[in-house]
N, C-alpha and C. Protein backbone atom coordinates (compact mmCIF):
# COMPACT_ATOMS: atom_id res chain seq x y z
N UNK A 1 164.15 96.75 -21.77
CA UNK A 1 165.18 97.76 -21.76
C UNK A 1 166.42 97.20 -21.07
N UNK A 2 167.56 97.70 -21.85
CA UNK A 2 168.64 97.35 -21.17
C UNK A 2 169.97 98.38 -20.89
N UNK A 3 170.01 99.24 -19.65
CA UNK A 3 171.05 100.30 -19.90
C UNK A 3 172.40 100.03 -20.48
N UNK A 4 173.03 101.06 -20.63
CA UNK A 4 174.57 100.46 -21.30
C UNK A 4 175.74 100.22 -20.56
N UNK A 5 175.80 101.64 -20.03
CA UNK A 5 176.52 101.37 -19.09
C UNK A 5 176.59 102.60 -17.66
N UNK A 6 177.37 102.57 -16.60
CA UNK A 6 176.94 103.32 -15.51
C UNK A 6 177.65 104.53 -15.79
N UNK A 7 176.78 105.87 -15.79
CA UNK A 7 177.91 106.98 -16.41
C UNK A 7 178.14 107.64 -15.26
N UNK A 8 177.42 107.96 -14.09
CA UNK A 8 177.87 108.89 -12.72
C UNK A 8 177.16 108.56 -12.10
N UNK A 9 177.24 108.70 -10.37
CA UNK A 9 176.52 109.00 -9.43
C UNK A 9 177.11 110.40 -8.89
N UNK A 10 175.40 110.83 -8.35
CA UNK A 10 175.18 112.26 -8.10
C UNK A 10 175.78 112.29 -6.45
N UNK A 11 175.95 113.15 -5.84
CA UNK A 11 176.18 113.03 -4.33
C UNK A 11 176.03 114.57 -4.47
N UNK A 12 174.94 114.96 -3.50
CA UNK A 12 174.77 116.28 -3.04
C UNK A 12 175.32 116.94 -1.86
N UNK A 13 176.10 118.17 -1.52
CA UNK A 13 176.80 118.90 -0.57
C UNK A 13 176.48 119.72 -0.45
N UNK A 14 177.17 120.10 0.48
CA UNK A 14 176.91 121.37 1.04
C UNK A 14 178.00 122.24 0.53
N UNK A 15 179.01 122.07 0.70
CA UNK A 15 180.61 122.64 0.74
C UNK A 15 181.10 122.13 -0.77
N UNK A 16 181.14 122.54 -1.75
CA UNK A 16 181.36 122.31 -3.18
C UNK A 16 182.78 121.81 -2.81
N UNK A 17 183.48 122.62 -2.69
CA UNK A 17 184.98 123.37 -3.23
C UNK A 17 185.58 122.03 -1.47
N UNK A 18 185.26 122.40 -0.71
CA UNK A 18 185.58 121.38 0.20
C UNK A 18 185.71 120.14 0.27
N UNK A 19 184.21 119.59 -0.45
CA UNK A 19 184.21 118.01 -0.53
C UNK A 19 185.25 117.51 -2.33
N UNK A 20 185.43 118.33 -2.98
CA UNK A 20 186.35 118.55 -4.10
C UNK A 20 187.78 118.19 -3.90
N UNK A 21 188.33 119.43 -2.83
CA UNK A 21 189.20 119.48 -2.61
C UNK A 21 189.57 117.66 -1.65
N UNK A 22 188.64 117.22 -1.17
CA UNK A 22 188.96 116.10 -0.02
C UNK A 22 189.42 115.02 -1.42
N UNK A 23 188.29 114.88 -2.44
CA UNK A 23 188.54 113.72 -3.24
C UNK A 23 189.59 114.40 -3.98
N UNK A 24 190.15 115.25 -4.66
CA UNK A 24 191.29 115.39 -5.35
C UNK A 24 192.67 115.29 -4.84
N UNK A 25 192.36 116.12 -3.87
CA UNK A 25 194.08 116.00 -2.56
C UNK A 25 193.68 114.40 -2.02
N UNK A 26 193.17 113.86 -1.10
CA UNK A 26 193.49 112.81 -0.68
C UNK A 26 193.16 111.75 -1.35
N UNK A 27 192.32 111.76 -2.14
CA UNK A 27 192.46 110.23 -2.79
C UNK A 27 192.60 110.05 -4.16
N UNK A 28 193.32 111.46 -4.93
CA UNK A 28 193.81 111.18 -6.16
C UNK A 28 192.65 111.60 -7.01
N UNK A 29 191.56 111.83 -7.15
CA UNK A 29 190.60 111.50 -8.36
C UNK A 29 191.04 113.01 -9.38
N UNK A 30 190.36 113.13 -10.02
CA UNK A 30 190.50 114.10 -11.06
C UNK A 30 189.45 114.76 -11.52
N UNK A 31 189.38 116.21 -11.58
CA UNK A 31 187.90 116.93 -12.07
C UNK A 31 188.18 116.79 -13.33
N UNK A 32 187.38 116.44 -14.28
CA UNK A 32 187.33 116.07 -15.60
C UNK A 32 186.22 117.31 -16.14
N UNK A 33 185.61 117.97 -14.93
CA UNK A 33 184.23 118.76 -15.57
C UNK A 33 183.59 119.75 -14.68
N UNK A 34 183.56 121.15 -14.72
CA UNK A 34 182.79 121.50 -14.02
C UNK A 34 181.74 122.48 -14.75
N UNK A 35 180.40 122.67 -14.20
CA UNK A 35 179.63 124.09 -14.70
C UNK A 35 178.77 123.85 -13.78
N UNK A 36 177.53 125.02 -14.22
CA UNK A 36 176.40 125.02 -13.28
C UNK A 36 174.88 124.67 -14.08
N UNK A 37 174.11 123.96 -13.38
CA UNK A 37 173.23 123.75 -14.25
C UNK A 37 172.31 124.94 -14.67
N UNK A 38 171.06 124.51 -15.48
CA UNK A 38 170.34 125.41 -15.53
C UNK A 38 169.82 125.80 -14.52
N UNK A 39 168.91 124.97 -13.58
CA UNK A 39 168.59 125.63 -12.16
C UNK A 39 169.46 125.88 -10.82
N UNK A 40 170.50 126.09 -11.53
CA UNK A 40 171.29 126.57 -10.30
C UNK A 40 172.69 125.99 -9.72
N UNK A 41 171.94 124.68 -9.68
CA UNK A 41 173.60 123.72 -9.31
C UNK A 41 175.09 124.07 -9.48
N UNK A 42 176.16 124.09 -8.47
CA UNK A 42 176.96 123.95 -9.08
C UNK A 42 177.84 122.56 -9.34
N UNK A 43 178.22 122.23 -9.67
CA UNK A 43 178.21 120.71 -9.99
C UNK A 43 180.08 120.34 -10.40
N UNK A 44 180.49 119.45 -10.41
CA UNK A 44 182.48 119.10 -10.06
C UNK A 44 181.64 117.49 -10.58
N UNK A 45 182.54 117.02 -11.67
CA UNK A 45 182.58 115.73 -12.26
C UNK A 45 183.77 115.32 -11.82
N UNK A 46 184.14 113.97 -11.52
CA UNK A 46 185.10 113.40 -10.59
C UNK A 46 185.55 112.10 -11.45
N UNK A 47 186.84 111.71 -11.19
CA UNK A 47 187.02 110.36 -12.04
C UNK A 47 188.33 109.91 -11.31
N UNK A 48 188.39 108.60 -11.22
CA UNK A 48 189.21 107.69 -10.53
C UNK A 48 190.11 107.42 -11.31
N UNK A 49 191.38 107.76 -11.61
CA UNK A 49 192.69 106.97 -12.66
C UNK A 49 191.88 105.88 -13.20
N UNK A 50 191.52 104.51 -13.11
CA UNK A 50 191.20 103.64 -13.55
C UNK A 50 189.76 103.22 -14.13
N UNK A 51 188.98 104.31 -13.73
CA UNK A 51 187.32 104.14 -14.29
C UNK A 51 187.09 104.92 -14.91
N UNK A 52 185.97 104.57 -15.85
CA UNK A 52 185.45 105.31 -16.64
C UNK A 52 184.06 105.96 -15.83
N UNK A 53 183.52 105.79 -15.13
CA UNK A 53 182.40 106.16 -14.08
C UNK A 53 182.69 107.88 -13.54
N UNK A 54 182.24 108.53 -13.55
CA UNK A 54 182.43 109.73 -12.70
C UNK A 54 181.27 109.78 -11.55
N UNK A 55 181.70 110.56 -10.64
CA UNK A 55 181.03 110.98 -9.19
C UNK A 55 180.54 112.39 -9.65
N UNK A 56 180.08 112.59 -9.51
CA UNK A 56 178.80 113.95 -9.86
C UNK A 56 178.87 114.96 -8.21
N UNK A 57 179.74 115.57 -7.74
CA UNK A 57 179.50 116.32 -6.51
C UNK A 57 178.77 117.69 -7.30
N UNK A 58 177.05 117.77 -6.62
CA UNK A 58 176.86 118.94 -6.71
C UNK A 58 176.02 119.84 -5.35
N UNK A 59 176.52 121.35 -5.34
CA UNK A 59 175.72 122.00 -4.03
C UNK A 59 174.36 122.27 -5.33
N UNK A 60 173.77 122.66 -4.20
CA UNK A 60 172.54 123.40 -4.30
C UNK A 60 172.13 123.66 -3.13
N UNK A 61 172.00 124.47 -2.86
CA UNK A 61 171.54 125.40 -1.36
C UNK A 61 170.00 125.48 -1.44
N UNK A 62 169.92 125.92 -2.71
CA UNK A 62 167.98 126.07 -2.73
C UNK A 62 167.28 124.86 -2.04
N UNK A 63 167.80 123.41 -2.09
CA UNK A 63 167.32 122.24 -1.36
C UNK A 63 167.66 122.16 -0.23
N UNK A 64 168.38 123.02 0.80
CA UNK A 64 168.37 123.03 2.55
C UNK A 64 169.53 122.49 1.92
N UNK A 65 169.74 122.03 4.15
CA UNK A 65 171.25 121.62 3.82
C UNK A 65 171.50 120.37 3.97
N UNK A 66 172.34 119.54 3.16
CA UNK A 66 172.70 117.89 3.33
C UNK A 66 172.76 117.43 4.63
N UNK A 67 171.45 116.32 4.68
CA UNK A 67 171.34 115.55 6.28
C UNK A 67 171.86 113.94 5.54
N UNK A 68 172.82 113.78 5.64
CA UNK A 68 173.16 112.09 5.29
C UNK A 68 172.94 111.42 6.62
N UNK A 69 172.13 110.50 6.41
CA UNK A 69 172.19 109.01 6.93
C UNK A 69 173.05 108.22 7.19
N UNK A 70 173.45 107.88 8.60
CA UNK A 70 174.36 107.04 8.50
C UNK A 70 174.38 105.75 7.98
N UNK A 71 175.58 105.20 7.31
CA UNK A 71 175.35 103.72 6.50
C UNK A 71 174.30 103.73 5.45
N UNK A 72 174.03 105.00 4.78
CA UNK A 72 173.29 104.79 3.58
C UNK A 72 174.27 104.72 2.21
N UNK A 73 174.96 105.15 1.99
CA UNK A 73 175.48 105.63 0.64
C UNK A 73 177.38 105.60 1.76
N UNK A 74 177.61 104.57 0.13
CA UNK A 74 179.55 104.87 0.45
C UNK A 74 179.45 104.50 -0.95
N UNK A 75 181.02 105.11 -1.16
CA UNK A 75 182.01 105.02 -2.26
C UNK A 75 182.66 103.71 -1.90
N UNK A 76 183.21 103.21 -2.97
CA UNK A 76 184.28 102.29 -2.85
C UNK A 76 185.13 102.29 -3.28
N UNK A 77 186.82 102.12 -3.35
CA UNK A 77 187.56 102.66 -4.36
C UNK A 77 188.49 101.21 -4.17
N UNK A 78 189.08 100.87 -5.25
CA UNK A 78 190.82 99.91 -5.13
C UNK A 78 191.84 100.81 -4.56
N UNK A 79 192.67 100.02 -4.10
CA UNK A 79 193.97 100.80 -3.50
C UNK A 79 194.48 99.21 -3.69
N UNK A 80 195.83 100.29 -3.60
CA UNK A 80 197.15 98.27 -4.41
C UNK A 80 197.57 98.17 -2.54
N UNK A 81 197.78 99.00 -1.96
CA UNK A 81 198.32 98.74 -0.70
C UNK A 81 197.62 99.21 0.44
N UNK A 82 196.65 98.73 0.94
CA UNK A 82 196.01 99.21 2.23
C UNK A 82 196.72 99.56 3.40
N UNK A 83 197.71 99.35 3.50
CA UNK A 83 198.38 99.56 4.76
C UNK A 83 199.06 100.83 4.64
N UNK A 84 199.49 101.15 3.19
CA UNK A 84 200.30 102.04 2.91
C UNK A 84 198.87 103.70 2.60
N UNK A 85 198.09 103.43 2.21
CA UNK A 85 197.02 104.34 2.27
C UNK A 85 196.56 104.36 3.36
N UNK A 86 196.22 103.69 4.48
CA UNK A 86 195.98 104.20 5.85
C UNK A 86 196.94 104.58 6.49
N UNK A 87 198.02 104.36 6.73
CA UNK A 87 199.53 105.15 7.02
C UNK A 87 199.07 106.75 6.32
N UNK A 88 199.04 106.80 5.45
CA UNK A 88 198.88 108.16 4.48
C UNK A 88 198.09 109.21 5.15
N UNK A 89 196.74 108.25 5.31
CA UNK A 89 195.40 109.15 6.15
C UNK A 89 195.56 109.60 7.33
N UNK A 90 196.34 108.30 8.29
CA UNK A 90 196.70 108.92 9.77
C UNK A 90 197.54 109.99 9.68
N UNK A 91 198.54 110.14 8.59
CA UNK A 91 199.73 111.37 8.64
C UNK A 91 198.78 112.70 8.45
N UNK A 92 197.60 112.65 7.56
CA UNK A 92 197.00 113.63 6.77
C UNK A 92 195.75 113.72 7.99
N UNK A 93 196.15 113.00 9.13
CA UNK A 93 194.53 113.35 10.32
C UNK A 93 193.36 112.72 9.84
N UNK A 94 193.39 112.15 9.17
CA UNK A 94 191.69 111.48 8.70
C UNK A 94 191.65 110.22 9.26
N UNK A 95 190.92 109.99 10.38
CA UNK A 95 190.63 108.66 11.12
C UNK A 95 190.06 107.26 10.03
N UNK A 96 190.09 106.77 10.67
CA UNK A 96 189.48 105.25 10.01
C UNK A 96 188.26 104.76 10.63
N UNK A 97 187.55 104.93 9.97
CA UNK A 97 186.15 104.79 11.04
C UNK A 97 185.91 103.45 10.96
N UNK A 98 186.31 102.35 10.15
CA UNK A 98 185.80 101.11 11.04
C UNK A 98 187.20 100.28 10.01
N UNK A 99 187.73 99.10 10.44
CA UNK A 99 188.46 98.04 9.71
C UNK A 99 189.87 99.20 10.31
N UNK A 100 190.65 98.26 9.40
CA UNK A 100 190.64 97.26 8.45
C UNK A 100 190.43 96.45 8.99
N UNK A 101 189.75 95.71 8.22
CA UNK A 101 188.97 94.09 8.34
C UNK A 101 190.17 93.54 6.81
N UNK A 102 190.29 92.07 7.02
CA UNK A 102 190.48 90.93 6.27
C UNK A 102 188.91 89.75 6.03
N UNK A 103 189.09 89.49 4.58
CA UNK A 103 187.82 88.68 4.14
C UNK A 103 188.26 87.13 4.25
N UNK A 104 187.40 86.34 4.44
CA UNK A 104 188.40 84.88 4.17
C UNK A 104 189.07 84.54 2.95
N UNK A 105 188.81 85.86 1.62
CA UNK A 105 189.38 85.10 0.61
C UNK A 105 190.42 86.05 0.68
N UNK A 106 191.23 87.00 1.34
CA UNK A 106 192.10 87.45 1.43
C UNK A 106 192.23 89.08 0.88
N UNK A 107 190.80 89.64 0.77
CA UNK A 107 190.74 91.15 0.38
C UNK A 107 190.73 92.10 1.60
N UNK A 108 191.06 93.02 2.03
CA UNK A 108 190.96 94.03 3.27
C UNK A 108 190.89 95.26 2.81
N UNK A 109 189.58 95.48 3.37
CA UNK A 109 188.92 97.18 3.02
C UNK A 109 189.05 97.49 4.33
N UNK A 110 189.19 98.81 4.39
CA UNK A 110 188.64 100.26 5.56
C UNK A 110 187.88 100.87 5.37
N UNK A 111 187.24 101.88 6.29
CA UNK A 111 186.29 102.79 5.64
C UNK A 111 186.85 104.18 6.81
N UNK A 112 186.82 105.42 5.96
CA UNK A 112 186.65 106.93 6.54
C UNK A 112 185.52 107.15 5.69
N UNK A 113 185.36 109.04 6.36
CA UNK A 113 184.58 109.68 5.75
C UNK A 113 184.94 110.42 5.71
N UNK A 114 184.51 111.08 4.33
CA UNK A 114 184.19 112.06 3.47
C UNK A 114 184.06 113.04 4.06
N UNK A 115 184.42 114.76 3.61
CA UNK A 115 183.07 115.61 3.83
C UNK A 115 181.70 114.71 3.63
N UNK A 116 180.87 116.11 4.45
CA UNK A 116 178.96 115.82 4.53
C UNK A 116 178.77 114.21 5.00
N UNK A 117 179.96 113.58 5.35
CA UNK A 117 179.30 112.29 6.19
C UNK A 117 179.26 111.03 5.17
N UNK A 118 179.32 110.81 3.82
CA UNK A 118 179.60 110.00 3.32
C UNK A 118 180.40 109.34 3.56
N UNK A 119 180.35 107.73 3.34
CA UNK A 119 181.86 106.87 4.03
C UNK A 119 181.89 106.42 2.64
N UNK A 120 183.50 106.32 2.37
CA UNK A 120 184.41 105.89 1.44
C UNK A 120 184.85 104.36 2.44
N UNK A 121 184.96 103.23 1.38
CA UNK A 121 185.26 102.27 1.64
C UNK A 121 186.77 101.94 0.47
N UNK A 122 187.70 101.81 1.12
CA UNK A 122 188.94 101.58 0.36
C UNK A 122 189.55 99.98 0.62
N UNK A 123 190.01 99.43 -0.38
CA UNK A 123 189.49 98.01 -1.01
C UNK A 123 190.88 97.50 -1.17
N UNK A 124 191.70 96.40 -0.41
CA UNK A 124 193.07 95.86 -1.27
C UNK A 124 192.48 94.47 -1.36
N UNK A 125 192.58 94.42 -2.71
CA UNK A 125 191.90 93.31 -3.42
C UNK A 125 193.10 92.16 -3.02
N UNK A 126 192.41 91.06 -2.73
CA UNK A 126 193.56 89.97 -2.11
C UNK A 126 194.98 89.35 -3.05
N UNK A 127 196.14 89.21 -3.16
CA UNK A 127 197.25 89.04 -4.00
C UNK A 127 197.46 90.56 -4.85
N UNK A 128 197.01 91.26 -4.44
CA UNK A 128 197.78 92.78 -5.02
C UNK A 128 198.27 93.78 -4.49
N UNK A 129 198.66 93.54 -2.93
CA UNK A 129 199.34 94.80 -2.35
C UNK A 129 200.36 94.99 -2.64
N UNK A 130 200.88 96.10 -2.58
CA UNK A 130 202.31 96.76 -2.74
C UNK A 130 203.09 96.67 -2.03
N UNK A 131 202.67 95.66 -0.39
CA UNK A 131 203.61 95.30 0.25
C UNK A 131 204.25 94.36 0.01
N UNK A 132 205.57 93.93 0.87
CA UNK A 132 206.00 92.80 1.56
C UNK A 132 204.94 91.78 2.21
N UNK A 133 204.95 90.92 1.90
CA UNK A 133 204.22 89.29 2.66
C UNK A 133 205.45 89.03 3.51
């Protein structure tokens, strides 16, 4: 067997409309989809300007409430200017929980979090910022 290609990852919440609102207002993505499943779910399909992949945020309450693990599960996203998106976050109050770090080949990610404790890792791929050198 060979899959085709990656169509979503699921991420379960607590706060639908909250963790929604975090990825649409602050980091741009786009609801492409919402309904509820048959057993209950309510469920927000998510998509990044540039991917075809969607993020699957769904509550369900009937399963208790979301205990995330720290350092289990992050997002990763591109950004053309890291400096200029963490500028953004500090104006908007959202800390930087670890980096920015630089790689030796010249890429520098950060990471915050999410609602429910998920960390987003945001990515300036090396020779593509939007800054000044």
């Amino acid at each position: 067997m060979k899959v085709q290609k990656l169509l979503h990852t699921r991420m379960r919440v607590d706060d639908l409309e909250r963790t929604v609102a975090f990825y649409c207002d602050v980091l741009g993505l786009e609801v492409v989809e919402r309904h509820e499943s048959p057993r209950g779910s309510r469920l927000a399909f998510l998509r990044a300007a540039g991917s075809e992949e969607l993020i699957e945020i769904c509550s369900y309450p009937a399963s208790g409430p979301v205990r995330m693990p720290e350092d289990l599960v992050h997002l990763a996203f591109e950004v053309d200017d890291l400096a200029a998106a963490l500028a953004e976050l500090k104006r908007r109050g959202i800390p930087v929980t670890d980096g920015p770090t630089t790689t030796s080949s010249g890429t520098r990610f950060a990471f915050i979090d999410a609602p429910e404790k998920y960390e987003i890792e945001l990515i300036e791929r090396a020779g593509r910022s939007g800054s000044p050198r």
